[in-house]
PDB file of N, CA and C in Angstrom:
ATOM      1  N   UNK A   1      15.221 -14.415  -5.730  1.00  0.00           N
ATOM      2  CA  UNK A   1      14.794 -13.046  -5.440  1.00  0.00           C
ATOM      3  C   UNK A   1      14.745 -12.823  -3.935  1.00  0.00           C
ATOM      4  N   UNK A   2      15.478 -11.693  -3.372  1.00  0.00           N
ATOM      5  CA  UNK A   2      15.554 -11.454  -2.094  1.00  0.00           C
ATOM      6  C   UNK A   2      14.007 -10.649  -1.684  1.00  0.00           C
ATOM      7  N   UNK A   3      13.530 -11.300  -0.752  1.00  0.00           N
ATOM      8  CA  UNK A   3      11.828 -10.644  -0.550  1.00  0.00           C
ATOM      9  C   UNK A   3      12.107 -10.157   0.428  1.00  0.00           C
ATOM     10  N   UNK A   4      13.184  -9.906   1.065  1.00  0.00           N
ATOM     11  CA  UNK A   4      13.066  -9.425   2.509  1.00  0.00           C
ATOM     12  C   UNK A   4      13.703  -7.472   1.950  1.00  0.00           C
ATOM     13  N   UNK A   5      14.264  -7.300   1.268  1.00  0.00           N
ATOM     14  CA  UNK A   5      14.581  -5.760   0.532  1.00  0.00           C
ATOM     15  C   UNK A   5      15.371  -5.292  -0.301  1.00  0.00           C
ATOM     16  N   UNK A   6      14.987  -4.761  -1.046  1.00  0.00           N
ATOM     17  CA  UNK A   6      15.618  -4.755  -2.332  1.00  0.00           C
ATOM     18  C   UNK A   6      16.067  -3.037  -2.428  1.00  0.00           C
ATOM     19  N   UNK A   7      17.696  -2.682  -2.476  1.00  0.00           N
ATOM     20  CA  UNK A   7      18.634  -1.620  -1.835  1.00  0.00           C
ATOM     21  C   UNK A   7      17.625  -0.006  -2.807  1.00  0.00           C
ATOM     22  N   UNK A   8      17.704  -0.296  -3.887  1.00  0.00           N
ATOM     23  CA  UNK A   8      16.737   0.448  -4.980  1.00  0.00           C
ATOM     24  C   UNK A   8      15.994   0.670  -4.907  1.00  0.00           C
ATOM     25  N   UNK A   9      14.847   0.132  -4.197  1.00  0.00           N
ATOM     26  CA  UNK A   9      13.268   0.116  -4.082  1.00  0.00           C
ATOM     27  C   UNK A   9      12.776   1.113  -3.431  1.00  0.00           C
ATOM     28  N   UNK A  10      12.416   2.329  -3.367  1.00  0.00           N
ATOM     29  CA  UNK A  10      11.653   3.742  -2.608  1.00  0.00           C
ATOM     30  C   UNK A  10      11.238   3.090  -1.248  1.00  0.00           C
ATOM     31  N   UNK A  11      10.306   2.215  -1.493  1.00  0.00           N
ATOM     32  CA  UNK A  11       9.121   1.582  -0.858  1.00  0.00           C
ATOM     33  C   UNK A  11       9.886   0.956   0.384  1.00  0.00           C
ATOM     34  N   UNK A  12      10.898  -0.122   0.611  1.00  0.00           N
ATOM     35  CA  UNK A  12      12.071  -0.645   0.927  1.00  0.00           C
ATOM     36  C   UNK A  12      12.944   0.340   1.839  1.00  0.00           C
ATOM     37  N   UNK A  13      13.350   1.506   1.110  1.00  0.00           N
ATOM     38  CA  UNK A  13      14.210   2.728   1.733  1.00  0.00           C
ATOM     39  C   UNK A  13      13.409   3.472   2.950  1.00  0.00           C
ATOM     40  N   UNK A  14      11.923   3.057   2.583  1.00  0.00           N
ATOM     41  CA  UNK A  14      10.647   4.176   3.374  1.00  0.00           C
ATOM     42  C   UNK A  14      11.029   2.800   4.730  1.00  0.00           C
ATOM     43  N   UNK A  15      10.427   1.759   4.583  1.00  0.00           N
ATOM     44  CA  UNK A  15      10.572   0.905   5.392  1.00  0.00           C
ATOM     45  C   UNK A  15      11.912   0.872   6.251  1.00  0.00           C
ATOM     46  N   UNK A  16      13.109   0.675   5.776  1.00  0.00           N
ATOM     47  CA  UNK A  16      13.974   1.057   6.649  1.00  0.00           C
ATOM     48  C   UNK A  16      14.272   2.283   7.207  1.00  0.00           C
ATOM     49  N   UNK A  17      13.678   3.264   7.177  1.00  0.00           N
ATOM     50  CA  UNK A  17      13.511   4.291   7.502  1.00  0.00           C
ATOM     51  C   UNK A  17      15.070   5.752   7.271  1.00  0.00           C
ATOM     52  N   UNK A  18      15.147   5.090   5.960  1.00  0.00           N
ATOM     53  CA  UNK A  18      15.894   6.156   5.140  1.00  0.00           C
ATOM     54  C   UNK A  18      15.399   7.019   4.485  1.00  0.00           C
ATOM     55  N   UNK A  19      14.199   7.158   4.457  1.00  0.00           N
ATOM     56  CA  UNK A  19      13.315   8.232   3.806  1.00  0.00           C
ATOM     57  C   UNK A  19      11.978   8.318   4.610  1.00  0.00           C
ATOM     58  N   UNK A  20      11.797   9.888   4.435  1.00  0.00           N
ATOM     59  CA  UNK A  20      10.854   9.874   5.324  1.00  0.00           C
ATOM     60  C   UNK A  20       9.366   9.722   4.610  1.00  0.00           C
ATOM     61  N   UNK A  21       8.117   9.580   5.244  1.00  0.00           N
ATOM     62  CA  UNK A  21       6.965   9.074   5.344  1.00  0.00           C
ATOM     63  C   UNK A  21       5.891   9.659   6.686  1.00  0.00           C
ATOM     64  N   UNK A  22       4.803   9.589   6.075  1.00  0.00           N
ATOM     65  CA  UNK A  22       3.446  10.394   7.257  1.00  0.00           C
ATOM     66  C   UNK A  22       2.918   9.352   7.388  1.00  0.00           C
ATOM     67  N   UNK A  23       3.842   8.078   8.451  1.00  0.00           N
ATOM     68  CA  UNK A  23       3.150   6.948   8.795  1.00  0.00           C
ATOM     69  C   UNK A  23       2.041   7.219   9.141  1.00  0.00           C
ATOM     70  N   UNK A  24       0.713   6.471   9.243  1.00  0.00           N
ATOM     71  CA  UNK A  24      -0.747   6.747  10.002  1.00  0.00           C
ATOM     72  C   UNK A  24      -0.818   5.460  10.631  1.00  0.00           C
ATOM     73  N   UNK A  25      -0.067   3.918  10.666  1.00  0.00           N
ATOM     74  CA  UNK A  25      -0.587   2.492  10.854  1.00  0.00           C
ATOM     75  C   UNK A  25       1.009   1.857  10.720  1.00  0.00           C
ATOM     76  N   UNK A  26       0.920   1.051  11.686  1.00  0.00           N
ATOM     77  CA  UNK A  26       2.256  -0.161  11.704  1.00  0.00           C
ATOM     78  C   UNK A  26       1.940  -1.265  12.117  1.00  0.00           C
ATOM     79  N   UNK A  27       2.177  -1.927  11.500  1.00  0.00           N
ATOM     80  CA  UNK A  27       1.676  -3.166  12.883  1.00  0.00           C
ATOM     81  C   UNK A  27       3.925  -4.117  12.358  1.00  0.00           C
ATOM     82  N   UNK A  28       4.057  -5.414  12.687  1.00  0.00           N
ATOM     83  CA  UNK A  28       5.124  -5.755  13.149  1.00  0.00           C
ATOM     84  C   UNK A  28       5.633  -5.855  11.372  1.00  0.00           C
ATOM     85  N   UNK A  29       4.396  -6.142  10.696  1.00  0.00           N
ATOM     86  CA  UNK A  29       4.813  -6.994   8.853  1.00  0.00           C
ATOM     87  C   UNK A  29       4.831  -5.503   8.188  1.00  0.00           C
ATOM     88  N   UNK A  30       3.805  -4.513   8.340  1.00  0.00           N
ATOM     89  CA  UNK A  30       2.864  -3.603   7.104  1.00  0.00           C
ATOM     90  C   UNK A  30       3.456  -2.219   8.034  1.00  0.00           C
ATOM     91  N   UNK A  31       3.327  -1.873   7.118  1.00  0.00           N
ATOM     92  CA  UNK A  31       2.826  -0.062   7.380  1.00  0.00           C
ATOM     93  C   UNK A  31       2.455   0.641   5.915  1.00  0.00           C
ATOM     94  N   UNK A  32       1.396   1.906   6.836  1.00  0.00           N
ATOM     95  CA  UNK A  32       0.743   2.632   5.951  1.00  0.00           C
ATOM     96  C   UNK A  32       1.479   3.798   5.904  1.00  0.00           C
ATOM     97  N   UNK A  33       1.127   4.564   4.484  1.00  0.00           N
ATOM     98  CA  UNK A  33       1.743   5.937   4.919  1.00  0.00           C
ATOM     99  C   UNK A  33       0.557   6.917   3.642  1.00  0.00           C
ATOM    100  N   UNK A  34       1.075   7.939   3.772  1.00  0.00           N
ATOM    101  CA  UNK A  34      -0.017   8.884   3.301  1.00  0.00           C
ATOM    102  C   UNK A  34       0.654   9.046   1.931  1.00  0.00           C
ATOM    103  N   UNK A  35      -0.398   9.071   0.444  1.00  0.00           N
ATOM    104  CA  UNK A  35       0.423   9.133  -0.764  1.00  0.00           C
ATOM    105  C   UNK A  35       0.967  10.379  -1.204  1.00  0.00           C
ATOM    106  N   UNK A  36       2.102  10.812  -1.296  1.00  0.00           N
ATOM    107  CA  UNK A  36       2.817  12.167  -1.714  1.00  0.00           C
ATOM    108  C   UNK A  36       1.494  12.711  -2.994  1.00  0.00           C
ATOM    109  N   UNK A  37       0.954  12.571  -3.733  1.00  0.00           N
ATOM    110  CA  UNK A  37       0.223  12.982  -4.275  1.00  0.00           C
ATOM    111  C   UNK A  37      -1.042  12.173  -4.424  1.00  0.00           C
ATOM    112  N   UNK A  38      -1.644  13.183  -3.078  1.00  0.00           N
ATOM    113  CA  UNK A  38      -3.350  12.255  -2.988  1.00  0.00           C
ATOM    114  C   UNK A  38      -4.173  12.172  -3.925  1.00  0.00           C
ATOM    115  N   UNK A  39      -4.896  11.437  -4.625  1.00  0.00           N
ATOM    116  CA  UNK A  39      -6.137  11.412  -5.403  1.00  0.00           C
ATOM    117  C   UNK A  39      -7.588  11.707  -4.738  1.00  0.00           C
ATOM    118  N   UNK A  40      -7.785  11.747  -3.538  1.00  0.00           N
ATOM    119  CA  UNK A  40      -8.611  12.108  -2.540  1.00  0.00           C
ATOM    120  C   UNK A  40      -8.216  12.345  -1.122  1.00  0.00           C
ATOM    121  N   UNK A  41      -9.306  12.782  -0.422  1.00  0.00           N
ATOM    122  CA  UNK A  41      -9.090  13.081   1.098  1.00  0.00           C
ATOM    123  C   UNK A  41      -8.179  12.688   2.076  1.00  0.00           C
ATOM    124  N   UNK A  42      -8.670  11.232   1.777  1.00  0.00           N
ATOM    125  CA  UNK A  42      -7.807   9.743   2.379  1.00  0.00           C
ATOM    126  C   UNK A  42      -7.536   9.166   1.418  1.00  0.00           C
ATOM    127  N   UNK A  43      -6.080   9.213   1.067  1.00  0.00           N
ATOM    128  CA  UNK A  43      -5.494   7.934  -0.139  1.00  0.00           C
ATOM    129  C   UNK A  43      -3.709   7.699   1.093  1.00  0.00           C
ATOM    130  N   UNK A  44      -4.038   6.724   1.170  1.00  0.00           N
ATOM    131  CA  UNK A  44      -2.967   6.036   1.843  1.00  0.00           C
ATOM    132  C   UNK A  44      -2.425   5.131   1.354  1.00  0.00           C
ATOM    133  N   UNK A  45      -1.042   4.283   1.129  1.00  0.00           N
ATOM    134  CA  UNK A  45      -0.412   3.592   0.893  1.00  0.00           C
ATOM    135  C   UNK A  45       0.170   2.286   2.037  1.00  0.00           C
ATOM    136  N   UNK A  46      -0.802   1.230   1.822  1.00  0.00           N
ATOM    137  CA  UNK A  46      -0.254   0.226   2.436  1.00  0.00           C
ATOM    138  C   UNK A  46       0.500  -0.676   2.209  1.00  0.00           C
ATOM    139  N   UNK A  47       1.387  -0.982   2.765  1.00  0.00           N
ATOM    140  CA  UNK A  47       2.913  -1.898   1.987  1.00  0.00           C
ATOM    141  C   UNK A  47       3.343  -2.623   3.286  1.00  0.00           C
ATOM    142  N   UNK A  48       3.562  -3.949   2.599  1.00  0.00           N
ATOM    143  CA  UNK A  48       4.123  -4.766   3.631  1.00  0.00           C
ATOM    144  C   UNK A  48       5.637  -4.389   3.676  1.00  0.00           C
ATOM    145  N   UNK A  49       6.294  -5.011   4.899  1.00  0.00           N
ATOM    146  CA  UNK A  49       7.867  -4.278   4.923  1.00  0.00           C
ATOM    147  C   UNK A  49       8.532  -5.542   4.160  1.00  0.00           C
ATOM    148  N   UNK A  50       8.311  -6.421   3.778  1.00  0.00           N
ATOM    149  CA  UNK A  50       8.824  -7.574   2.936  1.00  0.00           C
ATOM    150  C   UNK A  50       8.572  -7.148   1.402  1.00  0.00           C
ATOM    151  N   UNK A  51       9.721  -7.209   0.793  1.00  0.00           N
ATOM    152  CA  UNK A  51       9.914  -6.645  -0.749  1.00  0.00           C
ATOM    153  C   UNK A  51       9.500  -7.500  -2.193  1.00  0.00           C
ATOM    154  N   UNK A  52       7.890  -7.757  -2.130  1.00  0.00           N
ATOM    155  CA  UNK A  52       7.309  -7.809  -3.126  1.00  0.00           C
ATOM    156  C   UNK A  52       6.987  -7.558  -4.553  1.00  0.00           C
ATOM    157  N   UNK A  53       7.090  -7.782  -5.807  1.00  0.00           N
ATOM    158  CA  UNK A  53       7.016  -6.808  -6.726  1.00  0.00           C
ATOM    159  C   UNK A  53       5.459  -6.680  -7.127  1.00  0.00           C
ATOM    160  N   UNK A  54       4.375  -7.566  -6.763  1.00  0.00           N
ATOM    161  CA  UNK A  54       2.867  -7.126  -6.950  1.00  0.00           C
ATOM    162  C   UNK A  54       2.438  -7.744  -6.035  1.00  0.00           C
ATOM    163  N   UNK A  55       1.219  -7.796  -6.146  1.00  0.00           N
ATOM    164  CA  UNK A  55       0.077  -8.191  -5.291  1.00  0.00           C
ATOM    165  C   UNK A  55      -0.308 -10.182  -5.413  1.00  0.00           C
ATOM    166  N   UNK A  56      -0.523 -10.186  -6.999  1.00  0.00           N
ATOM    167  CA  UNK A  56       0.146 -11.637  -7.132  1.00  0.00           C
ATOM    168  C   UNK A  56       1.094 -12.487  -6.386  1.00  0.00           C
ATOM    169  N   UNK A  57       2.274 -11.801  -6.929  1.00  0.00           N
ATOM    170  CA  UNK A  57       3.691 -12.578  -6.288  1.00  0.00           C
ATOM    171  C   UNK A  57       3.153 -12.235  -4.774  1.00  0.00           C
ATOM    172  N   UNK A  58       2.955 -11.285  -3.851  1.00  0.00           N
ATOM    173  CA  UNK A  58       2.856 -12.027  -2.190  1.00  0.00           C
ATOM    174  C   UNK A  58       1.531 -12.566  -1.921  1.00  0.00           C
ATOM    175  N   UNK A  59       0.414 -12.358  -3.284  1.00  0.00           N
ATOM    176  CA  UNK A  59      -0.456 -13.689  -2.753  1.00  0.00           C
ATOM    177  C   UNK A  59      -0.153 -15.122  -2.575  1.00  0.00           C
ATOM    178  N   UNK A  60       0.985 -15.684  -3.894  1.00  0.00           N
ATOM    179  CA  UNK A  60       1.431 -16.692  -4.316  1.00  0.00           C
ATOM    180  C   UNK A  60       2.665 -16.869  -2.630  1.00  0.00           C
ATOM    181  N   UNK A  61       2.981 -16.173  -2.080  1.00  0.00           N
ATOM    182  CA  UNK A  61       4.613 -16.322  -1.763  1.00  0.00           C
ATOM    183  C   UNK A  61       3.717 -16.126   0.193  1.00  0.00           C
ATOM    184  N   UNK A  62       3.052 -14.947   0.231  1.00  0.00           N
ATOM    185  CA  UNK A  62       2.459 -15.120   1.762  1.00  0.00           C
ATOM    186  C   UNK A  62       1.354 -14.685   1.878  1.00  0.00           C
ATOM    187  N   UNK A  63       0.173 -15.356   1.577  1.00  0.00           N
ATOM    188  CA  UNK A  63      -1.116 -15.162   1.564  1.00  0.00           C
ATOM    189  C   UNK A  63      -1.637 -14.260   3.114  1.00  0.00           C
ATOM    190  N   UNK A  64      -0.752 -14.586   4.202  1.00  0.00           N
ATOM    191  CA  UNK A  64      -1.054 -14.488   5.755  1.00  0.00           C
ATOM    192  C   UNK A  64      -0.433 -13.270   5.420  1.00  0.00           C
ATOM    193  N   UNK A  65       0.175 -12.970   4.985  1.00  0.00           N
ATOM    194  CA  UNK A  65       0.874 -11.348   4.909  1.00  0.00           C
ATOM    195  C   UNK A  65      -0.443 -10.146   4.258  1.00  0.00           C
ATOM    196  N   UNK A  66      -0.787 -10.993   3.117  1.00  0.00           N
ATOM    197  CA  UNK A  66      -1.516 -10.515   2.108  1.00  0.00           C
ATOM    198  C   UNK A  66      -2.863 -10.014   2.876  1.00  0.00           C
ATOM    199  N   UNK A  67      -3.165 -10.940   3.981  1.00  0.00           N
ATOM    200  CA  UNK A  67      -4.682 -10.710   5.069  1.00  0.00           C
ATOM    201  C   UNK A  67      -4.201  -9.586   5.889  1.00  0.00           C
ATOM    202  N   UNK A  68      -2.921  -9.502   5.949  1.00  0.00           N
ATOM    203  CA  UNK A  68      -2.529  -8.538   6.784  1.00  0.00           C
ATOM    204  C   UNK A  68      -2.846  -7.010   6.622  1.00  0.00           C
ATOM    205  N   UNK A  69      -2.378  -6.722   5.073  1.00  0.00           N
ATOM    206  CA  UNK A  69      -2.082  -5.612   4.304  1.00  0.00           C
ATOM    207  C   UNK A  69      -3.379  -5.074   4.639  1.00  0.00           C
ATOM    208  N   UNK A  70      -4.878  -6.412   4.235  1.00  0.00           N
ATOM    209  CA  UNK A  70      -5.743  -6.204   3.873  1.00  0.00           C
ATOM    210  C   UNK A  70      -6.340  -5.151   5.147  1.00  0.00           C
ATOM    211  N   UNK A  71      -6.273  -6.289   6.303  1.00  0.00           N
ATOM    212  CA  UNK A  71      -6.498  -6.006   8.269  1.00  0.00           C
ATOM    213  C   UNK A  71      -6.103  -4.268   8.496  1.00  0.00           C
ATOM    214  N   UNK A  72      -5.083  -3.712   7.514  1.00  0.00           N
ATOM    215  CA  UNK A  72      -4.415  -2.663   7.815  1.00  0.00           C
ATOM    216  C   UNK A  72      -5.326  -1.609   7.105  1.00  0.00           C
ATOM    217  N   UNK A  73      -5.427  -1.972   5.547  1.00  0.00           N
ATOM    218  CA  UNK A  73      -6.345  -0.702   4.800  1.00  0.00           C
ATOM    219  C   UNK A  73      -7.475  -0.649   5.270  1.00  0.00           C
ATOM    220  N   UNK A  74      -8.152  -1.704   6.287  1.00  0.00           N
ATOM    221  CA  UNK A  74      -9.415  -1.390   7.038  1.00  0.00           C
ATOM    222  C   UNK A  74      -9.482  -0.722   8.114  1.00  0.00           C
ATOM    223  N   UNK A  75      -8.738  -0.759   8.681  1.00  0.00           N
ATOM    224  CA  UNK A  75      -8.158   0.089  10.064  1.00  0.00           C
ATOM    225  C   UNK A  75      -7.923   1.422   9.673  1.00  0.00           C
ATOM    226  N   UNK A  76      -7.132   1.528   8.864  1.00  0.00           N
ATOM    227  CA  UNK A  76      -6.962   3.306   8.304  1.00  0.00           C
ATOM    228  C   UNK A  76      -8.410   3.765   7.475  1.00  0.00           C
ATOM    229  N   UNK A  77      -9.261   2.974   6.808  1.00  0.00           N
ATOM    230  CA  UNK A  77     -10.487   3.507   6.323  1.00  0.00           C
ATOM    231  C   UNK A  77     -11.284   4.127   7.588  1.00  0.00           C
ATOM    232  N   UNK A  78     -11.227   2.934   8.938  1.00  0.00           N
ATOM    233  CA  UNK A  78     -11.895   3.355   9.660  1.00  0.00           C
ATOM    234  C   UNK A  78     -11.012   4.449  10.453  1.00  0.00           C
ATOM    235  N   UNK A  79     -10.361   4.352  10.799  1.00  0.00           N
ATOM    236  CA  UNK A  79      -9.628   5.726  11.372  1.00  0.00           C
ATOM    237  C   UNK A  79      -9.313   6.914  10.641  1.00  0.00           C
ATOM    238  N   UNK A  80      -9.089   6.715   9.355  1.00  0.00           N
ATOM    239  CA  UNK A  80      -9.653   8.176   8.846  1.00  0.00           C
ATOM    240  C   UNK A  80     -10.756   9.194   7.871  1.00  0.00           C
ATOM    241  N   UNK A  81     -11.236   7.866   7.629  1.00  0.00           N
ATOM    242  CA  UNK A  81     -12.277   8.073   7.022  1.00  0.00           C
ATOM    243  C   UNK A  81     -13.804   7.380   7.724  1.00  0.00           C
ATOM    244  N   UNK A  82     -14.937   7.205   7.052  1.00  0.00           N
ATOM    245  CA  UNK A  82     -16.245   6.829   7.318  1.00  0.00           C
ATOM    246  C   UNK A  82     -16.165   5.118   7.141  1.00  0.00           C
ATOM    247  N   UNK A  83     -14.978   4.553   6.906  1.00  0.00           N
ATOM    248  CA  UNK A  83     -14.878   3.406   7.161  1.00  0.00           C
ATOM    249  C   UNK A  83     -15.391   2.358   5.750  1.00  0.00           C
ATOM    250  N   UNK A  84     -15.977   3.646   4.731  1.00  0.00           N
ATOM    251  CA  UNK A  84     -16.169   3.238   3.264  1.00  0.00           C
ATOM    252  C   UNK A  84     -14.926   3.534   2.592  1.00  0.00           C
ATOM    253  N   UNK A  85     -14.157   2.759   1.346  1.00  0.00           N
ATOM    254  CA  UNK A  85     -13.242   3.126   1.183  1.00  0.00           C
ATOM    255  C   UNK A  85     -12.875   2.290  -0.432  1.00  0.00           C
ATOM    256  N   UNK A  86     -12.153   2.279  -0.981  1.00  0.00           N
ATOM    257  CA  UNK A  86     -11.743   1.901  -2.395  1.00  0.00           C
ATOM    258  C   UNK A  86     -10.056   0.987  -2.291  1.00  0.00           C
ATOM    259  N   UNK A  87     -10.077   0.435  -2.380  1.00  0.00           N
ATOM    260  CA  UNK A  87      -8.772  -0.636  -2.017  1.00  0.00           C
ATOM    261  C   UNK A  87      -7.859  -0.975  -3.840  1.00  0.00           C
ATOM    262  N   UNK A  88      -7.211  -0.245  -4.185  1.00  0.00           N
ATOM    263  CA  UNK A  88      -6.612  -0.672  -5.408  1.00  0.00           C
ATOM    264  C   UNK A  88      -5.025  -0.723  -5.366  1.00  0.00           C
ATOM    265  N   UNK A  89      -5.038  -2.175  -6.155  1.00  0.00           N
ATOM    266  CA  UNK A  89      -3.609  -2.532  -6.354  1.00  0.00           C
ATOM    267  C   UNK A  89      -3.660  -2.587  -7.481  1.00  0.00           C
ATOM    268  N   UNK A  90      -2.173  -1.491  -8.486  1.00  0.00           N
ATOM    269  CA  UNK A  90      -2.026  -1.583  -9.435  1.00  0.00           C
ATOM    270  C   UNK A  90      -0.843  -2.845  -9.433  1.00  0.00           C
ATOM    271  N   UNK A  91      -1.058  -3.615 -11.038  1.00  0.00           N
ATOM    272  CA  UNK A  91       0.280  -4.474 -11.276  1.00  0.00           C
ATOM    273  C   UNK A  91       0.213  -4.563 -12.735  1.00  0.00           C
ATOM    274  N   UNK A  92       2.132  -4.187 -12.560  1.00  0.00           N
ATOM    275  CA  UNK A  92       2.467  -3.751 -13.971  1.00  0.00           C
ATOM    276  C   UNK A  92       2.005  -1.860 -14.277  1.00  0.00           C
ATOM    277  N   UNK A  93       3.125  -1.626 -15.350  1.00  0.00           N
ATOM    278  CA  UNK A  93       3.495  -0.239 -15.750  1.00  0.00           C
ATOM    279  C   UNK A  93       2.106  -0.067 -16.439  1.00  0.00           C
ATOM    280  N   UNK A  94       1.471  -1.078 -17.150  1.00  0.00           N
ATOM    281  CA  UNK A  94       0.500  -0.732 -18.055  1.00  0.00           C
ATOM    282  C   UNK A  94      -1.282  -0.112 -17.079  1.00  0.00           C
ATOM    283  N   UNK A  95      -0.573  -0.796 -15.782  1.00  0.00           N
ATOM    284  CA  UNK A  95      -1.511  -0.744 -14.274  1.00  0.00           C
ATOM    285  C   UNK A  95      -1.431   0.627 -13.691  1.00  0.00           C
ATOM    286  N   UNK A  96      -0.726   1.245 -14.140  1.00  0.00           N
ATOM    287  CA  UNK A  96      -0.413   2.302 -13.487  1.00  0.00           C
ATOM    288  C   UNK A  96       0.436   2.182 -12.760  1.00  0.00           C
ATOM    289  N   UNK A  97       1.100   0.719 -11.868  1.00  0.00           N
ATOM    290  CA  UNK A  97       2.510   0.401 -10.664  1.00  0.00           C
ATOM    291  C   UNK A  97       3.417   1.258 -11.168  1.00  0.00           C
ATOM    292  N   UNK A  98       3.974   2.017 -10.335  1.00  0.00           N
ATOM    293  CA  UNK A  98       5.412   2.915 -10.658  1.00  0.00           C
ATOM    294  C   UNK A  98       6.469   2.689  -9.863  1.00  0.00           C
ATOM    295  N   UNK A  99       5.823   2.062  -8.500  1.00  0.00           N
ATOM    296  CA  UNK A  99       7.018   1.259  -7.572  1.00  0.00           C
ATOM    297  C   UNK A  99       6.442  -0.245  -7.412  1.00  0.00           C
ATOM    298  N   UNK A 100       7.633  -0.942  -8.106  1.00  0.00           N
ATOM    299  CA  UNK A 100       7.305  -2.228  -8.122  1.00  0.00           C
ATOM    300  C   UNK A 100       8.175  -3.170  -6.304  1.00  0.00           C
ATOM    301  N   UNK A 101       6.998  -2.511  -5.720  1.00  0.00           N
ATOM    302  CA  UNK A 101       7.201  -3.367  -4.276  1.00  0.00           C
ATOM    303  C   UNK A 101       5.538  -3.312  -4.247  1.00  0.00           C
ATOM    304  N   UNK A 102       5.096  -3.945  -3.824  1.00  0.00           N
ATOM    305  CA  UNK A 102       3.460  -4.220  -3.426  1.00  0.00           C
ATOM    306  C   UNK A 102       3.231  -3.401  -2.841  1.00  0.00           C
ATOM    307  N   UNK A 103       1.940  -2.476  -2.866  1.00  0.00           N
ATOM    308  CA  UNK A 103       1.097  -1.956  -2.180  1.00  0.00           C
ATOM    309  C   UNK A 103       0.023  -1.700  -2.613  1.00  0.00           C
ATOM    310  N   UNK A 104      -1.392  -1.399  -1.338  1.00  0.00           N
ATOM    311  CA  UNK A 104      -2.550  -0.967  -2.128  1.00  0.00           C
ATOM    312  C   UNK A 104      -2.689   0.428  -1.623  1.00  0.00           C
ATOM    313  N   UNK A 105      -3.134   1.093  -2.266  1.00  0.00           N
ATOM    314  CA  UNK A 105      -4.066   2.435  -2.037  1.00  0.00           C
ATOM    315  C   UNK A 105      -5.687   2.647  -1.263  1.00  0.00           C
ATOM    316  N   UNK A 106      -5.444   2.627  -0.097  1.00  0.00           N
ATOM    317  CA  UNK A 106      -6.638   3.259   0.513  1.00  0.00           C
ATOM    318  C   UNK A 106      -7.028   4.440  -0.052  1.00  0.00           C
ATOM    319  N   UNK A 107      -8.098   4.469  -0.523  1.00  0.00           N
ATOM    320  CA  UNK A 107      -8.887   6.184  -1.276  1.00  0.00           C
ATOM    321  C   UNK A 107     -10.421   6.046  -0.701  1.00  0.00           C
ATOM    322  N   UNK A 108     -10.221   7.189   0.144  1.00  0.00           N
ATOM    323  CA  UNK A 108     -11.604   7.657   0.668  1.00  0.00           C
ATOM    324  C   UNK A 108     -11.807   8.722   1.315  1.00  0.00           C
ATOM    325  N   UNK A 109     -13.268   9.190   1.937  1.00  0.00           N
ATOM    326  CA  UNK A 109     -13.105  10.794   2.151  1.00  0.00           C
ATOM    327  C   UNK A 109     -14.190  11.470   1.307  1.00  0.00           C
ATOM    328  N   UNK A 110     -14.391  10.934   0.206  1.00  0.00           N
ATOM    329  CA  UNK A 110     -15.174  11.479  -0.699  1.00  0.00           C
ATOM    330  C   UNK A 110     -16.484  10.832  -1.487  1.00  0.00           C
ATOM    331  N   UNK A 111     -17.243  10.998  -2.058  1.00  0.00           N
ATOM    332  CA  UNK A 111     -18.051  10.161  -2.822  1.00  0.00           C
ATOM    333  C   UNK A 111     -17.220   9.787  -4.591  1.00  0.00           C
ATOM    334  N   UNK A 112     -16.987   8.334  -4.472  1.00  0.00           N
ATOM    335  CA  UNK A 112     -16.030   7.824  -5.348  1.00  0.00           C
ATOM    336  C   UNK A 112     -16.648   7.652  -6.953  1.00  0.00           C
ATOM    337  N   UNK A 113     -15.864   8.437  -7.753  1.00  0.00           N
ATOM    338  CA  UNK A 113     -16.686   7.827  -8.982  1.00  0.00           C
ATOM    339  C   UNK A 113     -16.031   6.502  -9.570  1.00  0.00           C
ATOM    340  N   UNK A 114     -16.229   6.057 -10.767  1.00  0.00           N
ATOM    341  CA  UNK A 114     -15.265   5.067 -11.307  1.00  0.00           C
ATOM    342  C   UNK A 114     -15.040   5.539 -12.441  1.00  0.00           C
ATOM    343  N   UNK A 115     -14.144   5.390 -12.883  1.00  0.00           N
ATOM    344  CA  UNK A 115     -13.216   6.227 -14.308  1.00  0.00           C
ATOM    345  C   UNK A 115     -11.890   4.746 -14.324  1.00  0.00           C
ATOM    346  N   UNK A 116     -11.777   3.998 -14.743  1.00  0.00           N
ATOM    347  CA  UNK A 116     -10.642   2.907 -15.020  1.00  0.00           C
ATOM    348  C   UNK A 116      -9.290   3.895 -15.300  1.00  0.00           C
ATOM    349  N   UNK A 117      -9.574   4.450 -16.579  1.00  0.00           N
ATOM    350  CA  UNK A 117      -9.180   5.172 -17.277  1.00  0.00           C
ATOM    351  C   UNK A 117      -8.148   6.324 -17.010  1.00  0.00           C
TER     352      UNK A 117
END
């Protein structure tokens, strides 16, 4: 499996910068971008630029990447929000994942309920 990008992948296309994106965060591995359809105030999308299919596989494959992602959704909580914030990675279709390249969702801005569901 090629982890470095996969030609199909949205997530991949955003990263090479064939599609556009409301970057907010980059650093040299990750970037954030803002989710085309927010669930709150602040819901951002953090994705490493290495082509992952969950959160698993780049714990298993680059844990130092994985601290990275993490280093990043804290930085955008605190820069755009109150620095409280909700960190979810879906994995698998049954997860809700609809692009299978890794990322988590920064969601904040608001007072959060919990609903799984």
């Amino acid at each position: 499996m090629n982890v470095t990008a996969e030609a199909d992948c949205l997530f991949c296309r955003i990263v090479a910068g064939e599609l556009p994106a409301d970057v907010v965060e980059t650093t040299e591995r990750v970037v954030a971008f803002r989710d085309i359809d927010p669930q709150a105030p602040v819901h951002v999308l953090v994705v490493p630029k290495e082509h992952h299919g969950d959160v698993s596989v780049l714990a298993a494959a680059d844990p130092t990447l994985l601290a990275e992602v993490v280093e990043v959704a804290d930085t955008v909580a605190h820069d755009l929000a109150d620095g409280q914030y909700r960190f979810i990675f879906n994995s698998g279709p049954r997860a809700g994942q609809s692009v299978f390249h890794v990322h988590g969702h920064v969601v904040a801005g608001t007072q959060l309920g919990w609903s799984p569901a």
